[in-house]
Every structure is written in structure tokens, then in C-alpha cells.
Protein backbone atom coordinates (compact mmCIF):
# COMPACT_ATOMS: atom_id res chain seq x y z
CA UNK A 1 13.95 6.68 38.49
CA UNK A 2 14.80 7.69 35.01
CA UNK A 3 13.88 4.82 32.72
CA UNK A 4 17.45 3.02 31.61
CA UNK A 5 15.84 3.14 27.81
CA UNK A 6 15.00 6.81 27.35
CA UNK A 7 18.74 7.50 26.32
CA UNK A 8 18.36 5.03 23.51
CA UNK A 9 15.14 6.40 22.65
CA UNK A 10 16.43 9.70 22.17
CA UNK A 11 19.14 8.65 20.25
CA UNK A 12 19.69 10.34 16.53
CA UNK A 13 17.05 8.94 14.35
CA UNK A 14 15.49 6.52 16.71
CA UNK A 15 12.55 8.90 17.56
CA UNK A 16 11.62 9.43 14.14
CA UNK A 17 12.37 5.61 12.81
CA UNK A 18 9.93 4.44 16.01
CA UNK A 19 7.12 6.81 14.85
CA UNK A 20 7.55 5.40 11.09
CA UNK A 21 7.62 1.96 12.42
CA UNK A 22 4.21 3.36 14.23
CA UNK A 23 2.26 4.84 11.65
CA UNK A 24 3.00 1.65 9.49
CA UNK A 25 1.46 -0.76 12.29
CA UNK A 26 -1.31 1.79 12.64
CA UNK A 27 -2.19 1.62 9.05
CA UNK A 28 -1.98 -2.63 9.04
CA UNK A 29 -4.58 -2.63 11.65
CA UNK A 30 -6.56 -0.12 10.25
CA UNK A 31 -6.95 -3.15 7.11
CA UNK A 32 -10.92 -3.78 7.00
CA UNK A 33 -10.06 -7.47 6.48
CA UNK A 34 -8.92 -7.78 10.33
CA UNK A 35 -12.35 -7.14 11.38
CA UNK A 36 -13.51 -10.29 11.17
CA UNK A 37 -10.20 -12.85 10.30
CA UNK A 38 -7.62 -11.00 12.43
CA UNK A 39 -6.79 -14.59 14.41
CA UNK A 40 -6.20 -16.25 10.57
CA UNK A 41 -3.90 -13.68 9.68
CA UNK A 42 -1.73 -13.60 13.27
CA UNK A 43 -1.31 -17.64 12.04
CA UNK A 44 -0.49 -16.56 8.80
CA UNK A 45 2.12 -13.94 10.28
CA UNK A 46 3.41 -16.37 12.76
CA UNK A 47 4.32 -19.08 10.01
CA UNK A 48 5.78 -16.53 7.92
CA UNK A 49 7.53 -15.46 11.25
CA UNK A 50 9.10 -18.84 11.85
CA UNK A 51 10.09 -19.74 8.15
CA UNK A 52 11.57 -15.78 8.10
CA UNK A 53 13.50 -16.99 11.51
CA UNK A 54 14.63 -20.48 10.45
CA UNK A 55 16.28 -18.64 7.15
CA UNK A 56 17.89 -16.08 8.95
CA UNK A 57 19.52 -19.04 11.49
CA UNK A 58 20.71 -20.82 8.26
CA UNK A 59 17.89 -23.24 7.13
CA UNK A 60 15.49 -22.00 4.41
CA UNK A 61 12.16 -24.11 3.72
CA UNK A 62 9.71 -23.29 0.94
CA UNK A 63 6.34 -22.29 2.41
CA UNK A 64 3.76 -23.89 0.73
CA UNK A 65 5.44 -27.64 1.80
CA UNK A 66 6.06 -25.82 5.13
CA UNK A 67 2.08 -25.02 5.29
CA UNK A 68 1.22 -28.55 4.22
CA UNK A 69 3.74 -29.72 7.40
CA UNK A 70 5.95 -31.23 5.00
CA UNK A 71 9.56 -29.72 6.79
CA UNK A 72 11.29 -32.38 9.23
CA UNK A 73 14.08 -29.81 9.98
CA UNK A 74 14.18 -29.54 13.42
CA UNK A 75 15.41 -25.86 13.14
CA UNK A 76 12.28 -24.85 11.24
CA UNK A 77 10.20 -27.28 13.43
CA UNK A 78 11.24 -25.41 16.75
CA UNK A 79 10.62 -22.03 15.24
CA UNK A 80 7.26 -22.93 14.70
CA UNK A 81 6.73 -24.46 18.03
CA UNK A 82 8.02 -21.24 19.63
CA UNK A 83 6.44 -19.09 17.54
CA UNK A 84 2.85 -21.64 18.19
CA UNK A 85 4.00 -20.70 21.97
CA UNK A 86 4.03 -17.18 22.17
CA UNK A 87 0.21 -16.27 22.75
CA UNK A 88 0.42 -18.44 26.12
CA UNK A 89 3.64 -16.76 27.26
CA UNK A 90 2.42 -13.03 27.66
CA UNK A 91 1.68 -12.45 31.36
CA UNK A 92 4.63 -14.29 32.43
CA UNK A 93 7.07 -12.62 30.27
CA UNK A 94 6.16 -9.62 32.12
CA UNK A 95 6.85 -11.35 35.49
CA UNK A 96 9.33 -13.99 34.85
CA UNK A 97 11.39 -13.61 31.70
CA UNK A 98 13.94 -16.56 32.39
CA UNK A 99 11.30 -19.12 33.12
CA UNK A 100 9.26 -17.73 28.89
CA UNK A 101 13.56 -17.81 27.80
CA UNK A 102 13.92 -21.04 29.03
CA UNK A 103 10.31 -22.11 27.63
CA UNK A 104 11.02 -20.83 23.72
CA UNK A 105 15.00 -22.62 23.83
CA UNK A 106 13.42 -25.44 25.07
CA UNK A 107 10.66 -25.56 21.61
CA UNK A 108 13.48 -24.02 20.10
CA UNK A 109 16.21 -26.74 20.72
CA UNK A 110 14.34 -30.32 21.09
CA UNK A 111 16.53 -32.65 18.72
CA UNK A 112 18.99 -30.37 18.35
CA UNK A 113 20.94 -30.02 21.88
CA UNK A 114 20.45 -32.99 25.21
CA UNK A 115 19.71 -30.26 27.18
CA UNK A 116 16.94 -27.36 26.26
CA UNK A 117 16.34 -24.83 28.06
CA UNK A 118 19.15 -24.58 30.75
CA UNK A 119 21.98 -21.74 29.86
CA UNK A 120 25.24 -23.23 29.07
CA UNK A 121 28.07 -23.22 31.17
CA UNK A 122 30.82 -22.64 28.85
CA UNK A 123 31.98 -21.53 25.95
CA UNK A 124 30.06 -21.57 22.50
CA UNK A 125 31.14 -21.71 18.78
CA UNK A 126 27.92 -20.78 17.52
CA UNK A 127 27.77 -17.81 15.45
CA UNK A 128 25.25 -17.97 12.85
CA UNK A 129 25.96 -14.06 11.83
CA UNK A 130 29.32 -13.79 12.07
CA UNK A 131 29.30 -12.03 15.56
CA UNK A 132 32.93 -13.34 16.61
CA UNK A 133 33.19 -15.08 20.53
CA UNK A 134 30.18 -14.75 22.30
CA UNK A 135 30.71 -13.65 26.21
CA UNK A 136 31.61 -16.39 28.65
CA UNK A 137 29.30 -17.85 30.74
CA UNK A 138 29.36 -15.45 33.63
CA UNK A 139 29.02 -12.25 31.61
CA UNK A 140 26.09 -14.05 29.75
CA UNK A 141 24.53 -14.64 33.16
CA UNK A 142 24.96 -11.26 34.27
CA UNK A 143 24.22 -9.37 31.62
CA UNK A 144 20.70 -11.88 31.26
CA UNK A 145 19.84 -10.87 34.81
CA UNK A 146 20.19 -7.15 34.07
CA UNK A 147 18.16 -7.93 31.15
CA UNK A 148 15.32 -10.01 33.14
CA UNK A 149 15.51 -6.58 35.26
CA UNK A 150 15.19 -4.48 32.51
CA UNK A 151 11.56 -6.87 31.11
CA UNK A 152 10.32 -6.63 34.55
CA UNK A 153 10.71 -2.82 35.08
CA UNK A 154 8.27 -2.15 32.88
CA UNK A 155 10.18 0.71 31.19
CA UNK A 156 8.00 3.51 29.67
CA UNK A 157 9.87 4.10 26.17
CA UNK A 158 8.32 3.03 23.52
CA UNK A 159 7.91 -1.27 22.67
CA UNK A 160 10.15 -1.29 19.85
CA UNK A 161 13.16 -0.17 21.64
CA UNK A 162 12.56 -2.48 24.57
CA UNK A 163 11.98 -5.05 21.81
CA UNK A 164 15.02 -4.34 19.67
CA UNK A 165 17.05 -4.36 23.31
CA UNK A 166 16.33 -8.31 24.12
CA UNK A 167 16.82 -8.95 20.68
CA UNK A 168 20.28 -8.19 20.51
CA UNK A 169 21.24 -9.28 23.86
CA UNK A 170 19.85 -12.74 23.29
CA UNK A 171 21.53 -12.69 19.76
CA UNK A 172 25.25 -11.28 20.82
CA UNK A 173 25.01 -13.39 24.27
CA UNK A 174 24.06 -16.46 22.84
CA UNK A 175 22.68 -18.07 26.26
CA UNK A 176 22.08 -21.00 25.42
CA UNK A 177 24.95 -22.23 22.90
CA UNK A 178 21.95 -23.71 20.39
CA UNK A 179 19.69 -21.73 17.85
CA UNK A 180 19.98 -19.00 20.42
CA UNK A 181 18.46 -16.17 17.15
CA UNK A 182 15.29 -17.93 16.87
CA UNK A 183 14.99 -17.77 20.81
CA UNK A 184 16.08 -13.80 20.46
CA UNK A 185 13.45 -13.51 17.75
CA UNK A 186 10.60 -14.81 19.33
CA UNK A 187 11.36 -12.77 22.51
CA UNK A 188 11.67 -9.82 20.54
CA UNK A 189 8.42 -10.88 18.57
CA UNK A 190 6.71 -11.04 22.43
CA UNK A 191 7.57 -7.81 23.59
CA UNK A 192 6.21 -6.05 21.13
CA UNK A 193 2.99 -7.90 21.41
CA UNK A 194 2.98 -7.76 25.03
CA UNK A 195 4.38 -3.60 25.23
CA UNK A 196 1.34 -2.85 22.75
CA UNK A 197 2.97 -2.13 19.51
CA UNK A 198 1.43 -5.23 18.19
CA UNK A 199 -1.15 -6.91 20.40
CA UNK A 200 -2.35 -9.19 17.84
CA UNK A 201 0.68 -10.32 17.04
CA UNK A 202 -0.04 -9.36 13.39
CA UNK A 203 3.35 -8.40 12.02
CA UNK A 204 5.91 -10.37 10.57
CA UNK A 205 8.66 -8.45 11.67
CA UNK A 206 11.24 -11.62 11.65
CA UNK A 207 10.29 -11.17 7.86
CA UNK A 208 11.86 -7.50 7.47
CA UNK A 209 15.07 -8.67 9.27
CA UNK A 210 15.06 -11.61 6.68
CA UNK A 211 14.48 -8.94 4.24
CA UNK A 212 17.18 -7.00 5.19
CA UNK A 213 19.37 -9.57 4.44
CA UNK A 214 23.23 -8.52 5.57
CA UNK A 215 21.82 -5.29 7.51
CA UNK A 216 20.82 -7.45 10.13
CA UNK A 217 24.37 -9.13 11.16
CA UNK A 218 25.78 -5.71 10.23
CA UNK A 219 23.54 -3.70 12.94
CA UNK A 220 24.13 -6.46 15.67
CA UNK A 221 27.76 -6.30 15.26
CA UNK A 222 27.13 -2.03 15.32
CA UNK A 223 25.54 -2.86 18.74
CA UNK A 224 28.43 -4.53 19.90
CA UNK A 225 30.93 -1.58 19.58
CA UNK A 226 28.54 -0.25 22.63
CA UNK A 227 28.29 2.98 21.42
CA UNK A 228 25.79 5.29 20.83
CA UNK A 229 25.86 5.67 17.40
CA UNK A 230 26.26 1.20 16.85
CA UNK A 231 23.13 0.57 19.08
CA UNK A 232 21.24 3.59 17.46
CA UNK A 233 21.60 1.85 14.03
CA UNK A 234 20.31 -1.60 15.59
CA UNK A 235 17.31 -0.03 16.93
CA UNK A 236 17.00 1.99 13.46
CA UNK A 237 16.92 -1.55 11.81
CA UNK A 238 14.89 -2.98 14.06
CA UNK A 239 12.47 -0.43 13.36
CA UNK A 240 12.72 -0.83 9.27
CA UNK A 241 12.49 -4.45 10.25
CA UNK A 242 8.95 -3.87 11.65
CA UNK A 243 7.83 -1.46 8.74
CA UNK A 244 8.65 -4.21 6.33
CA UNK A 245 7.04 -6.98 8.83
CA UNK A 246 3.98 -5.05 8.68
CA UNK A 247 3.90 -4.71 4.62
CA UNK A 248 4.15 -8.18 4.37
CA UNK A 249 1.20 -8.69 7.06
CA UNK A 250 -0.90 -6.16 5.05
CA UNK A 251 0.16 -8.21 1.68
CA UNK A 252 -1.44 -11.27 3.69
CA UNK A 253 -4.60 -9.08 3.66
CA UNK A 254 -4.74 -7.63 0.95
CA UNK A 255 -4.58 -12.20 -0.86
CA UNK A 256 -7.17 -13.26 1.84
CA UNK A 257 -9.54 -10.20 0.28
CA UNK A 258 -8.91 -11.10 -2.70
């Protein structure tokens, strides 16, 4: 069966944004420095990760104060829980993508909703990027079982599109009604960790969509027109996303050499 991805992959400028987004992971893990600290820069990444994903859900926190533990908000708090999360959440991504979904709301969400982890049931006013309505609940559940379908399959284009694909769907369906983007992110974060873009979960890519300030609502409301030339530029963006996620990993470096 043709793989449902490959038309994305061969969409105009995807094949060639991938391959950048490639050669600049390549050339982060070719830093000499990950030789022997690799695991203190993946924490490193993964705090700059969560702050990057807090911001881009609507709560900034300094991070110095936010390395010292000094941040009570419970948005940034949950993004660093899930983000904490993700190396334990690999193999059963692969298998059972509702039950990790469920796992990262529920980090994601403690103080802020009474009930983590389930899907709502009905409508939601949350729209953090200016998305309009998010689908009602029985789209959301059918297009999140295609999606679980589409993890599972093991598709053979490359991570990044996979990656940028449950990134948007989390972010436009909105699931679960609460901090649904820093769910979307993490997930995104995992695939590409667990696809083999980034097995060491070195780059910051939630930093490049940060970076990218109003590009990143703008693609994700591109991907909602459906077509081929709005989901092209989401998966364009999610590939300058990860170029400038590894730049800041190889920044990380380039301080710890120093």
C-alpha cells in the first residue's frame, strides 16, 4: 500500500526543505562536545523546549529563574513535565498513540482543567493562535483515530513530515479543550525522536517555531485550507522550525565548550 505521506513528501519544496532540515541535524550531531555530554545537552534542549512551548501557548518565563525552578505557572510547569516524559514514552507511541496523548495532556493539564487526559466532549473556545472553531467532538475523534492509524503504520517518508502531520492535527483539533499546543508539541517533538531524525532528542525544534514567531499560526491556518499548497507551507515551516531548533542546540554546545 502506497504510504498516505509520500504525496506530502513530494510536495513543492518539501523534498528539498526536509534534506536542509537533514544536513542541519547531521551537522549538530557531528558537534565533538556530544561525545561525552550528549544526555546534558538533550536536558538542556528539553528545558529550552518547554520554555519555547509555554511562550508559544501564551506564558513566557525567563530561563535562568526557570532553571533555578523558580516558575509556579502551571502552563510552564506541565511543559516541563511532558517534555521530562518523553524519553519513557517512545515504544508505546509507536504502538499506542492515544494512551502517550492522553499521558502528555494529562502532565500537560494538572491544575489547569478537572479532568486531564480524557478528550472533551464538546465544544472548545480555546484558540491560542487564532485558528477560528476547532472541529466538534466527533470530527476530533475521527480524525484522532485516522491519526493513531497513521503513528501506527509506520509510514516510510521521512520523520519530519510524519512529525509536522501530528503537529498540526493536535494543534487545529484541539482534543482536549486545554493547552492542547504544548500536547501537539511534545508529540511532534517524539516522533522525530522516535522516526530517527533526532534520537537523542537533541534539538530544540519548539524553539524555531517560537522563533518564527507569526509564521507558525500563519502555516497552521495554511494547513487548514487542506490544500496542497497550505499543508506544503506547514511542513516547509516545520522544517525551518527544526533547522533553527538545531542552531540553538549547537549554540548549547558550542557555551558548554566554552
Amino acid at each position: 500500500m502506497k504510504d498516505p505521506l509520500a504525496a506530502i513528501a513530494e510536495l513543492p519544496g518539501v523534498p528539498q526543505a526536509v534534506q536542509e532540515a537533514r544536513e542541519a541535524v547531521d551537522r549538530l550531531y557531528g558537534h565533538r562536545l556530544l561525545r561525552r555530554r550528549s544526555p546534558e545537552v538533550s536536558a538542556e534542549s528539553a528545558l529550552r523546549g518547554a520554555r519555547a512551548s509555554a511562550a508559544l501557548e501564551g506564558v513566557e518565563a525567563e530561563l535562568e529563574p526557570l532553571r533555578r525552578g523558580e516558575v509556579a505557572d502551571p502552563v510552564v510547569q506541565g511543559a516541563l513535565r511532558a517534555s521530562a516524559e518523553l524519553g519513557r514514552l517512545g515504544k508505546t507511541w509507536r504502538s499506542a498513540p492515544p494512551q502517550v496523548l492522553a499521558r502528555l495532556h494529562t502532565l500537560a493539564a494538572t491544575g489547569l482543567t478537572e479532568n486531564p487526559g480524557r478528550p472533551r466532549t464538546a465544544p472548545t473556545s480555546a484558540d491560542p493562535l487564532g485558528l477560528g472553531a476547532a472541529p466538534g467532538p466527533e470530527e476530533t475523534a475521527a480524525r484522532m483515530s485516522a491519526l493513531a492509524d497513521l503513528v501506527t503504520a509506520a509510514p516510510q517518508a521521512p520523520a519530519l513530515v510524519l512529525s509536522a502531520i501530528v503537529h498540526a492535527e493536535l494543534a487545529v483539533l484541539r482534543p482536549f479543550g486545554v493547552v492542547d499546543g504544548v500536547v501537539a508539541r511534545a508529540a511532534a517533538r517524539l516522533t522525530l525522536v522516535e522516526h530517527g531524525l533526532d534520537p537523542k532528542s537533541l534539538v530544540a525544534v519548539e524553539v524555531g517555531h517560537a522563533d518564527l514567531e507569526d509564521a507558525y499560526g500563519e502555516s497552521l491556518r495554511a494547513y487548514l485550507t487542506g490544500t496542497a499548497d497550505g499543508v506544503g507551507t506547514w511542513v516547509r515551516h516545520c522544517a525551518a522550525a527544526t533547522v533553527l531548533g538545531a542552531r540553538e542546540t549547537t549554540a548549547v554546545c558550542e557555551a558548554l565548550s566554552r
